[in-house]
PDB file of N, CA and C in Angstrom:
ATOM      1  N   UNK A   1       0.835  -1.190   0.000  1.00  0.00           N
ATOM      2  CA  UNK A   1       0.000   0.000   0.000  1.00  0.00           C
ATOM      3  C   UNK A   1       0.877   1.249   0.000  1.00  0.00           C
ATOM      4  N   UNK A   2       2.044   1.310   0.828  1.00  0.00           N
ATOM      5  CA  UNK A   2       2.802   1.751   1.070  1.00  0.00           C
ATOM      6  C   UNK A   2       3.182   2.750  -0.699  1.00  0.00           C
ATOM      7  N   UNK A   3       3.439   1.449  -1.383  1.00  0.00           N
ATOM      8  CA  UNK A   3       4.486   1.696  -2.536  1.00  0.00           C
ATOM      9  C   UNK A   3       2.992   2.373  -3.722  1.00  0.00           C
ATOM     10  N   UNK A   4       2.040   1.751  -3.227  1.00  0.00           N
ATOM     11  CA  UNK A   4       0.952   2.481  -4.250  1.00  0.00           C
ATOM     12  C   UNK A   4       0.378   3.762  -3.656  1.00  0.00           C
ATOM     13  N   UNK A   5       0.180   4.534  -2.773  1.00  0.00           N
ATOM     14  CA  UNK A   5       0.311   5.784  -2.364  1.00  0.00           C
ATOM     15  C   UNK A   5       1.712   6.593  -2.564  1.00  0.00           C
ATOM     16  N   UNK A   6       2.477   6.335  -3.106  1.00  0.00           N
ATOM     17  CA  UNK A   6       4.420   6.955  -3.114  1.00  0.00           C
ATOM     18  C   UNK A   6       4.131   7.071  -4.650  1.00  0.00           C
ATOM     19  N   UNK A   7       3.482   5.977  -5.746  1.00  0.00           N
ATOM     20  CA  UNK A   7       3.224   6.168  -6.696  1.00  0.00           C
ATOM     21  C   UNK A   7       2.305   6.492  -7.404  1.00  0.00           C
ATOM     22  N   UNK A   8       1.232   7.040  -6.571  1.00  0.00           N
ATOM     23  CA  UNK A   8      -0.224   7.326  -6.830  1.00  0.00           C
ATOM     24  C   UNK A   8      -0.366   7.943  -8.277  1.00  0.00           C
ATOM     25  N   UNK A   9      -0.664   8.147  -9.245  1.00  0.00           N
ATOM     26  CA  UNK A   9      -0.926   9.121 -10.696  1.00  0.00           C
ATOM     27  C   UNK A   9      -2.215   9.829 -10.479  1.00  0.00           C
ATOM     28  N   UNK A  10      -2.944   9.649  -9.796  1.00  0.00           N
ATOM     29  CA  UNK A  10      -4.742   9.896  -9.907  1.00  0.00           C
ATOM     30  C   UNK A  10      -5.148  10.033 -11.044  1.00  0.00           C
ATOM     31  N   UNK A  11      -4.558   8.913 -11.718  1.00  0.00           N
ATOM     32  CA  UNK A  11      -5.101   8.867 -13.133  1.00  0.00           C
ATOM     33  C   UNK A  11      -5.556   6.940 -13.208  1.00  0.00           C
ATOM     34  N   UNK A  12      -5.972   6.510 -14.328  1.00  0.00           N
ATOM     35  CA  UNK A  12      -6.231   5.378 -14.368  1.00  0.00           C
ATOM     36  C   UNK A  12      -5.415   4.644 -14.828  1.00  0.00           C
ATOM     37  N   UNK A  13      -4.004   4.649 -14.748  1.00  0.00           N
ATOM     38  CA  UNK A  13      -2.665   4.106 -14.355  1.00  0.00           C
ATOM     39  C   UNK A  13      -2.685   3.605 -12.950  1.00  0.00           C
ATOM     40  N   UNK A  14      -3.602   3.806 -11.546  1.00  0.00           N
ATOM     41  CA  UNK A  14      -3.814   3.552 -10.587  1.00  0.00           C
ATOM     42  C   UNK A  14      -4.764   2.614 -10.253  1.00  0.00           C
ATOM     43  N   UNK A  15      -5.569   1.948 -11.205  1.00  0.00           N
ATOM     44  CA  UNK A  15      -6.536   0.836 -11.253  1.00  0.00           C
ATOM     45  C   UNK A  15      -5.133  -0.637 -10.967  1.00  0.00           C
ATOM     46  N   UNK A  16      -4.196  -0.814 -12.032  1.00  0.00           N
ATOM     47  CA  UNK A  16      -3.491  -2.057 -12.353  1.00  0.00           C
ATOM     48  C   UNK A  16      -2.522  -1.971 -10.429  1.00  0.00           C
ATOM     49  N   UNK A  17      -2.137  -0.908 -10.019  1.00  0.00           N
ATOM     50  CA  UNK A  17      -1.615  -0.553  -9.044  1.00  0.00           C
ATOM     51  C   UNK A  17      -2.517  -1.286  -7.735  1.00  0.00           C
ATOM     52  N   UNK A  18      -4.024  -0.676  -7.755  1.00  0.00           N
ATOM     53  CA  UNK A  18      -4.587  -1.257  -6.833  1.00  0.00           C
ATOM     54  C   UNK A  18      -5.272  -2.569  -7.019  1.00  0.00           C
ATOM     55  N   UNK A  19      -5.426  -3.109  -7.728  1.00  0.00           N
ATOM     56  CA  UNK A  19      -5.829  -4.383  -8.262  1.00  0.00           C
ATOM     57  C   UNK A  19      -4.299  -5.353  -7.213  1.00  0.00           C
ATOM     58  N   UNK A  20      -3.380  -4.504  -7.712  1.00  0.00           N
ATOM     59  CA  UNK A  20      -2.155  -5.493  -7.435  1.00  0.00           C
ATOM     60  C   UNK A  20      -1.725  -5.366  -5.652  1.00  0.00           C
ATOM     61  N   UNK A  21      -2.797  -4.390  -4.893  1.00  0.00           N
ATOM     62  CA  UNK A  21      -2.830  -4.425  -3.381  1.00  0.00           C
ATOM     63  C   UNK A  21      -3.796  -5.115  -3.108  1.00  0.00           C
ATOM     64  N   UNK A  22      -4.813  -4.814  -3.779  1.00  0.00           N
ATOM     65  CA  UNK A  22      -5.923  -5.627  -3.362  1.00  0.00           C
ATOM     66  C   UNK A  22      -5.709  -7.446  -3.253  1.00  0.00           C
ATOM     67  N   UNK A  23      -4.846  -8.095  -4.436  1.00  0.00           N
ATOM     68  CA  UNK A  23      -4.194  -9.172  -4.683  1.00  0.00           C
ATOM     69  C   UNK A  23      -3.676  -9.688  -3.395  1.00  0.00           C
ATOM     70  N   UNK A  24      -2.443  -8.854  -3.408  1.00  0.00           N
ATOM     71  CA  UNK A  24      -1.653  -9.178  -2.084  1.00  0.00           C
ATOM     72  C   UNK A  24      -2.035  -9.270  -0.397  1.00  0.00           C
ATOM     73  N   UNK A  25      -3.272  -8.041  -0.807  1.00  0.00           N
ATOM     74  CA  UNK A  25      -3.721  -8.695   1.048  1.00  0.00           C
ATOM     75  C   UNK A  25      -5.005  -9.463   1.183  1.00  0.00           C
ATOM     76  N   UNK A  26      -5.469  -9.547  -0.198  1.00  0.00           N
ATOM     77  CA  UNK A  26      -6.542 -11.030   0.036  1.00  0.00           C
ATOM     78  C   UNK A  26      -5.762 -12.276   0.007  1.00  0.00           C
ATOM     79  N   UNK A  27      -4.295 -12.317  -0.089  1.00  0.00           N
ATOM     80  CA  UNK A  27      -3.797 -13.504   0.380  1.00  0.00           C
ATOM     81  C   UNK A  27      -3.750 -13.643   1.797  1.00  0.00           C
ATOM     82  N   UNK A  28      -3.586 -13.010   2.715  1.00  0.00           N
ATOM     83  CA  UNK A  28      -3.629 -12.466   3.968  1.00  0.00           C
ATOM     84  C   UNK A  28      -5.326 -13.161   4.793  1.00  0.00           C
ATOM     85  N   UNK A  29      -5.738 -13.048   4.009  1.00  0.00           N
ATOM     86  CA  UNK A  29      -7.325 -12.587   4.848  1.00  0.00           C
ATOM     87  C   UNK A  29      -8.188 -13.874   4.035  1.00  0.00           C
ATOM     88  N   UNK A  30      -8.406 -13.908   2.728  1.00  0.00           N
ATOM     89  CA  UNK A  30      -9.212 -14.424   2.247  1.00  0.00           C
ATOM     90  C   UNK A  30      -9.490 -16.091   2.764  1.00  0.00           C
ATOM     91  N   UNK A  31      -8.641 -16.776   2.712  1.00  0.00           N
ATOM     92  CA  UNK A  31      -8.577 -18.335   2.800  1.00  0.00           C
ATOM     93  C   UNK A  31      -8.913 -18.136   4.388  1.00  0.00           C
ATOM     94  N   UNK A  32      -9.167 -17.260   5.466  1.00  0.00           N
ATOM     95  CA  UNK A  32      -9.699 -17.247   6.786  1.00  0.00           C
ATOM     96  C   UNK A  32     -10.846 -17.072   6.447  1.00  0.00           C
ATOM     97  N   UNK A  33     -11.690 -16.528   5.375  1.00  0.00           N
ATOM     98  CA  UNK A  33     -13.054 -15.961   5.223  1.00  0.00           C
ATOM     99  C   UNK A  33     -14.043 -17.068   5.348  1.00  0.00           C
ATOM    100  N   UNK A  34     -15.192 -16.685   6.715  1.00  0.00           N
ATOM    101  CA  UNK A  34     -16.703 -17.669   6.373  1.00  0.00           C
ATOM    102  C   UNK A  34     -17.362 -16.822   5.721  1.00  0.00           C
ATOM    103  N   UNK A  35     -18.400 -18.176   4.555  1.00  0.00           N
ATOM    104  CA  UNK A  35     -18.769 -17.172   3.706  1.00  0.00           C
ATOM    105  C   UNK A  35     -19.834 -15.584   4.162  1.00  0.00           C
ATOM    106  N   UNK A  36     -19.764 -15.308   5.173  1.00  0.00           N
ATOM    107  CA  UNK A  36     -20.716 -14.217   5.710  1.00  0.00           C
ATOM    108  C   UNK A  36     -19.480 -12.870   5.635  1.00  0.00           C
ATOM    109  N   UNK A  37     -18.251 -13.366   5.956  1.00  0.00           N
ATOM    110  CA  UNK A  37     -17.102 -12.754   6.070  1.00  0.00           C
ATOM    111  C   UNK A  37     -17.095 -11.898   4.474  1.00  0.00           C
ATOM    112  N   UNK A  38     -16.844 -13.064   3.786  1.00  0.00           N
ATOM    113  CA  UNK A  38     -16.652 -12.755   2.070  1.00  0.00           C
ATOM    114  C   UNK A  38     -17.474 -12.118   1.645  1.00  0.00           C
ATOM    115  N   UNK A  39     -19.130 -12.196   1.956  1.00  0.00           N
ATOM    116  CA  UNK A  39     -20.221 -10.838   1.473  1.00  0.00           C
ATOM    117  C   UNK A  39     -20.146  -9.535   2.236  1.00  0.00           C
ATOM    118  N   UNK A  40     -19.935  -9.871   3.180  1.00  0.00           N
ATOM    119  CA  UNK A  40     -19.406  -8.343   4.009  1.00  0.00           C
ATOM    120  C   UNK A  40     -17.948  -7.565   3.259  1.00  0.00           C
ATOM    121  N   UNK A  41     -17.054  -8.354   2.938  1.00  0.00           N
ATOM    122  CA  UNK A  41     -15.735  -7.861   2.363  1.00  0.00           C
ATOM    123  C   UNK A  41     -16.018  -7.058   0.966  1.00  0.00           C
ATOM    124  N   UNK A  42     -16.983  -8.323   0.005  1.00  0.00           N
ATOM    125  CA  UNK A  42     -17.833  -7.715  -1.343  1.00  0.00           C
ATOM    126  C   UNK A  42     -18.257  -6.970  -1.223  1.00  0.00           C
ATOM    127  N   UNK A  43     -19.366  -6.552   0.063  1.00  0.00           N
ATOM    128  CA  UNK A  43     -20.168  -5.258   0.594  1.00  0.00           C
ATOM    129  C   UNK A  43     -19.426  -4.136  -0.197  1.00  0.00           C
ATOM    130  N   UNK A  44     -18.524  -4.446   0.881  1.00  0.00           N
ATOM    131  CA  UNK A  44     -17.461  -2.884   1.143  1.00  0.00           C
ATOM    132  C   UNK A  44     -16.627  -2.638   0.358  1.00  0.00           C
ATOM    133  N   UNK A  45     -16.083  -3.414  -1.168  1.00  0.00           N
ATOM    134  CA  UNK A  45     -15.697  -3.432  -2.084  1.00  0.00           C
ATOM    135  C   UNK A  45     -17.081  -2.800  -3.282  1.00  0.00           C
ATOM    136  N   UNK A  46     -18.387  -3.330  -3.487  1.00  0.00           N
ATOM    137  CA  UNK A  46     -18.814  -2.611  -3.895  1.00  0.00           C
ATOM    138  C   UNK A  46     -18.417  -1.492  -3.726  1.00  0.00           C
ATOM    139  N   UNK A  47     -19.122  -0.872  -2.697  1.00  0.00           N
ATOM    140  CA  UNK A  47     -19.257   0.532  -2.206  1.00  0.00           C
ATOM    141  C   UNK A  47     -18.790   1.141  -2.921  1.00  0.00           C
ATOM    142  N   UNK A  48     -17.314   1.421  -2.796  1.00  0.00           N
ATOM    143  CA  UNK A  48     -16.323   1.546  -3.499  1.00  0.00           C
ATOM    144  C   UNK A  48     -16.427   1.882  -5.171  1.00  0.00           C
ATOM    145  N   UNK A  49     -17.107   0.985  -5.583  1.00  0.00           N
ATOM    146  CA  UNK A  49     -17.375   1.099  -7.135  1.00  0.00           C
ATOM    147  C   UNK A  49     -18.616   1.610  -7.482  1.00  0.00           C
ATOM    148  N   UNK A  50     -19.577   1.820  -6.429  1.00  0.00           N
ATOM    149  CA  UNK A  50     -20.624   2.536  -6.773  1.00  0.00           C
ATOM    150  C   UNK A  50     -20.108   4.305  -6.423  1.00  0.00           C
ATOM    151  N   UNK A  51     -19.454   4.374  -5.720  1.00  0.00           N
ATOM    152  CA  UNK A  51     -19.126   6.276  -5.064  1.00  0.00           C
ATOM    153  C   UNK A  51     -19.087   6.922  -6.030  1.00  0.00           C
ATOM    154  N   UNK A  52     -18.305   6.320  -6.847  1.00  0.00           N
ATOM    155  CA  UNK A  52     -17.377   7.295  -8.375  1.00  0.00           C
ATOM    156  C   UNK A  52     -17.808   6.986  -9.479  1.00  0.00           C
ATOM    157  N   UNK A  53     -19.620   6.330  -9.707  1.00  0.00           N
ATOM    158  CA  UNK A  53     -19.883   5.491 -10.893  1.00  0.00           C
ATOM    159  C   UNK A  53     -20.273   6.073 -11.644  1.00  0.00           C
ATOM    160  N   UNK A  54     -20.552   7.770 -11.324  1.00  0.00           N
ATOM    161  CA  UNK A  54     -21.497   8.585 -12.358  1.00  0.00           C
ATOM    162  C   UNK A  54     -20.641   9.727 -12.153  1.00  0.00           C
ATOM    163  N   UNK A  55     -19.548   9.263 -12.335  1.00  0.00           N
ATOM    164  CA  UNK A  55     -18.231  10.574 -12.353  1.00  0.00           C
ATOM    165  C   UNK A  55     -17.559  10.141 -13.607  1.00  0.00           C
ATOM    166  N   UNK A  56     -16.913  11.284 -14.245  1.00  0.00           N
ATOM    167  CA  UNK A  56     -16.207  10.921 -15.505  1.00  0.00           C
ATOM    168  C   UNK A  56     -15.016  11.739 -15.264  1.00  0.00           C
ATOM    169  N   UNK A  57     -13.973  11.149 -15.873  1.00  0.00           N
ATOM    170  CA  UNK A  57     -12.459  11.483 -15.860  1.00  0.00           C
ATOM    171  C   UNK A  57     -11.496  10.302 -15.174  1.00  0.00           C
ATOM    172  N   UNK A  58     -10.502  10.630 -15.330  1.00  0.00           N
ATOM    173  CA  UNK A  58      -9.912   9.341 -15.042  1.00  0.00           C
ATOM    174  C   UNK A  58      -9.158   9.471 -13.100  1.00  0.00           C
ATOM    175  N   UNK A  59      -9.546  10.756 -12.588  1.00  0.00           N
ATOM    176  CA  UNK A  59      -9.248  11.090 -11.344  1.00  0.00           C
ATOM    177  C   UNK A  59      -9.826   9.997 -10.724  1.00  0.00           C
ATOM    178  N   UNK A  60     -11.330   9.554 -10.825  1.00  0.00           N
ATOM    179  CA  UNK A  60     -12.424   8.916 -10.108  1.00  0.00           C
ATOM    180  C   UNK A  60     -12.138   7.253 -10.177  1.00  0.00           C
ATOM    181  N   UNK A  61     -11.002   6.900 -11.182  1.00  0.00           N
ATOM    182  CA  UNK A  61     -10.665   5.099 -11.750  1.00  0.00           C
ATOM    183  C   UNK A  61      -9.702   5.358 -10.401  1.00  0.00           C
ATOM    184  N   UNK A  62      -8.891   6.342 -10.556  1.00  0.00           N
ATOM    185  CA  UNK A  62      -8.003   6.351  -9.276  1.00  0.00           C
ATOM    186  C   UNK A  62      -8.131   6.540  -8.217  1.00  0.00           C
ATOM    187  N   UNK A  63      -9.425   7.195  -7.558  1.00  0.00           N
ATOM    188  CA  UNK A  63     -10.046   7.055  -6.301  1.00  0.00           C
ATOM    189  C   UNK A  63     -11.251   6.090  -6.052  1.00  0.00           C
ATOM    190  N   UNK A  64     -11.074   5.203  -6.938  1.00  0.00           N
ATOM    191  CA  UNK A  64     -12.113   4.545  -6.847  1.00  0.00           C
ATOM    192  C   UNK A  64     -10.822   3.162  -6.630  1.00  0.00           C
ATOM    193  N   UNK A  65     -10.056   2.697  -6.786  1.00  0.00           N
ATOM    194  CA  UNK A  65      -8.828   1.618  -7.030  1.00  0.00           C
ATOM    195  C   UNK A  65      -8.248   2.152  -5.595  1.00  0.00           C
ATOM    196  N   UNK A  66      -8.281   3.383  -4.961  1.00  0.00           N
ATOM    197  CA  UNK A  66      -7.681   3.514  -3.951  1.00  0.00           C
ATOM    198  C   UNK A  66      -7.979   2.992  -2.477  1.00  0.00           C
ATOM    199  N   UNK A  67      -9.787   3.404  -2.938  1.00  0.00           N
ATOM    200  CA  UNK A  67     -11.114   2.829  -1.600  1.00  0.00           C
ATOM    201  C   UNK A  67     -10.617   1.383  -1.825  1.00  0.00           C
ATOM    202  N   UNK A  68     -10.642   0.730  -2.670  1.00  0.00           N
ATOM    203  CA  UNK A  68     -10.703  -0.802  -2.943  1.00  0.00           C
ATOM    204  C   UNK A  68      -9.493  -1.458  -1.929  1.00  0.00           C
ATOM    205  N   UNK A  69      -8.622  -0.636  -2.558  1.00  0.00           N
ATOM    206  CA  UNK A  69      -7.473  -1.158  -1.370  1.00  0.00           C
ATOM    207  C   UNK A  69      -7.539  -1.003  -0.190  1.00  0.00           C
ATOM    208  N   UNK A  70      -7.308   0.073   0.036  1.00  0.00           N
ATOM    209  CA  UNK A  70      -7.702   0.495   1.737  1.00  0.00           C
ATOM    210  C   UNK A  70      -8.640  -0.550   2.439  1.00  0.00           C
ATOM    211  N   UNK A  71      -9.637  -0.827   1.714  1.00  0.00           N
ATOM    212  CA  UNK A  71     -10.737  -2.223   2.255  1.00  0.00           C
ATOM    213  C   UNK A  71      -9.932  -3.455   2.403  1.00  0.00           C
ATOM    214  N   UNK A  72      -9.162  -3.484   1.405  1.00  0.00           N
ATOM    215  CA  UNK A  72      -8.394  -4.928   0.986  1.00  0.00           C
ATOM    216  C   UNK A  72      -7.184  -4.308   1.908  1.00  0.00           C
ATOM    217  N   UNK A  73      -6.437  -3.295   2.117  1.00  0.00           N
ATOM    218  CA  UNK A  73      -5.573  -3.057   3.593  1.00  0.00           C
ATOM    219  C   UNK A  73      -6.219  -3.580   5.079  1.00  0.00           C
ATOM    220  N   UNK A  74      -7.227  -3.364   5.120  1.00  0.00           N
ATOM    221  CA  UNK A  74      -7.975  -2.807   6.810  1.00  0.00           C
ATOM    222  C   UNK A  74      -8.344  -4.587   7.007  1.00  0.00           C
ATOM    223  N   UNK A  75      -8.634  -5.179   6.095  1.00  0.00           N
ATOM    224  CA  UNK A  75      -9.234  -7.074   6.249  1.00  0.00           C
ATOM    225  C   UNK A  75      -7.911  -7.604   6.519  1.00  0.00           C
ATOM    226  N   UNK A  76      -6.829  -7.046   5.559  1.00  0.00           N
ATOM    227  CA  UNK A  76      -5.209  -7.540   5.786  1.00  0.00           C
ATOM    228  C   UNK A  76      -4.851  -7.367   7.345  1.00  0.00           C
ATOM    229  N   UNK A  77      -4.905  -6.608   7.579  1.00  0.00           N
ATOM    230  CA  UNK A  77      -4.367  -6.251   8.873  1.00  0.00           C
ATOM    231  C   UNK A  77      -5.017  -6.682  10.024  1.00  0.00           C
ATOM    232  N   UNK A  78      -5.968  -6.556  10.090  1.00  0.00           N
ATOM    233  CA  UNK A  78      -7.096  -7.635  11.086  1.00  0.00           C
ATOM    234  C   UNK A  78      -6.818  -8.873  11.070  1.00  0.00           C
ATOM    235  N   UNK A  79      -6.915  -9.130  10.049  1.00  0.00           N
ATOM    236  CA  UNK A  79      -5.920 -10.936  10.073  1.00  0.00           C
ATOM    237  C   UNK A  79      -4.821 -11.391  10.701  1.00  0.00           C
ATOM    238  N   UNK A  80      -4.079 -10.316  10.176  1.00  0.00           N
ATOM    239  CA  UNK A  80      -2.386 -10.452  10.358  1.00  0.00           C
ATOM    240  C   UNK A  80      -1.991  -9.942  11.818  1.00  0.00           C
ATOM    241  N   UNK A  81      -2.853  -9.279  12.284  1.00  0.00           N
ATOM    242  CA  UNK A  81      -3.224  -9.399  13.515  1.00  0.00           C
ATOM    243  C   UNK A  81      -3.336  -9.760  14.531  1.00  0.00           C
ATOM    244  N   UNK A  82      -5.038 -10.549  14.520  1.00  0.00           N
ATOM    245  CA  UNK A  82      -5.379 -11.843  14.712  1.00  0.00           C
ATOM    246  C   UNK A  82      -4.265 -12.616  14.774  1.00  0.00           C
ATOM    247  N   UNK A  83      -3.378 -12.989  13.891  1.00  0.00           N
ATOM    248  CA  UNK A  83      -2.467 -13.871  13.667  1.00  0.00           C
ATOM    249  C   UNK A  83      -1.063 -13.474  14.030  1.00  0.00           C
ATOM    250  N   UNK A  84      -0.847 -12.657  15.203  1.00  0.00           N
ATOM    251  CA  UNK A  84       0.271 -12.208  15.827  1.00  0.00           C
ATOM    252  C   UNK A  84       1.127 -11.702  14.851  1.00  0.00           C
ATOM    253  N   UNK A  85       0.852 -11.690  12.965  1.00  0.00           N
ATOM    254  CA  UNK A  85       1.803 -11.118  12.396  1.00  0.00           C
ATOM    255  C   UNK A  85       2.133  -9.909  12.083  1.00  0.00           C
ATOM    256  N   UNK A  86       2.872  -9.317  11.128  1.00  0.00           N
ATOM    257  CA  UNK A  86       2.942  -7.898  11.419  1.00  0.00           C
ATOM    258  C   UNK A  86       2.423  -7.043  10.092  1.00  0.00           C
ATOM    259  N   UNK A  87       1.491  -6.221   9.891  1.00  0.00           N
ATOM    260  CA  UNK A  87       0.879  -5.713   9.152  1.00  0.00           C
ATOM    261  C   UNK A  87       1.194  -4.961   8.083  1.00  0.00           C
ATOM    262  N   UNK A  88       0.711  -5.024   6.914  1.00  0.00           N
ATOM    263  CA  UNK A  88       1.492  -4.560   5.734  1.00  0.00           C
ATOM    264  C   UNK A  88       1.692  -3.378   5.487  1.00  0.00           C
TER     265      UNK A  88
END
């Protein structure tokens, strides 16, 4: 997350960026998920894609890829947590 906020564009060069956080901390979290866990996670991943859906420009692909992560950060870290490890 770290390295995709340092490289942020707020352009839609920031979709492939957060796709590739979102990746990395559903390894973290996901394979712990009951499925009540996983519609709550989808919930809040929608969300996300509905905020910026009737916005145009490419600012909104990049704040919209940013929420996604941050969701896919905050499940990471609760886990890793949980799991005495140390958070990304």
């Amino acid at each position: 997350m770290k390295v995709f906020q340092d490289c942020e564009l707020t352009a839609s060069g920031d979709v492939k960026l957060g796709a590739a956080v979102e990746k990395k901390c559903e390894a973290d979290f996901m394979p712990g998920l009951n499925v009540a866990q996983k519609r709550a996670y989808q919930r809040e991943t929608r969300v996300c894609d509905r905020k910026y859906r009737n916005k145009s420009g490419t600012m909104y692909l990049s704040f919209t890829a940013f929420c996604r992560a941050e969701v896919a950060q905050r499940y990471s870290q609760r886990a890793l947590k949980a799991a005495g490890r140390k958070a990304r």
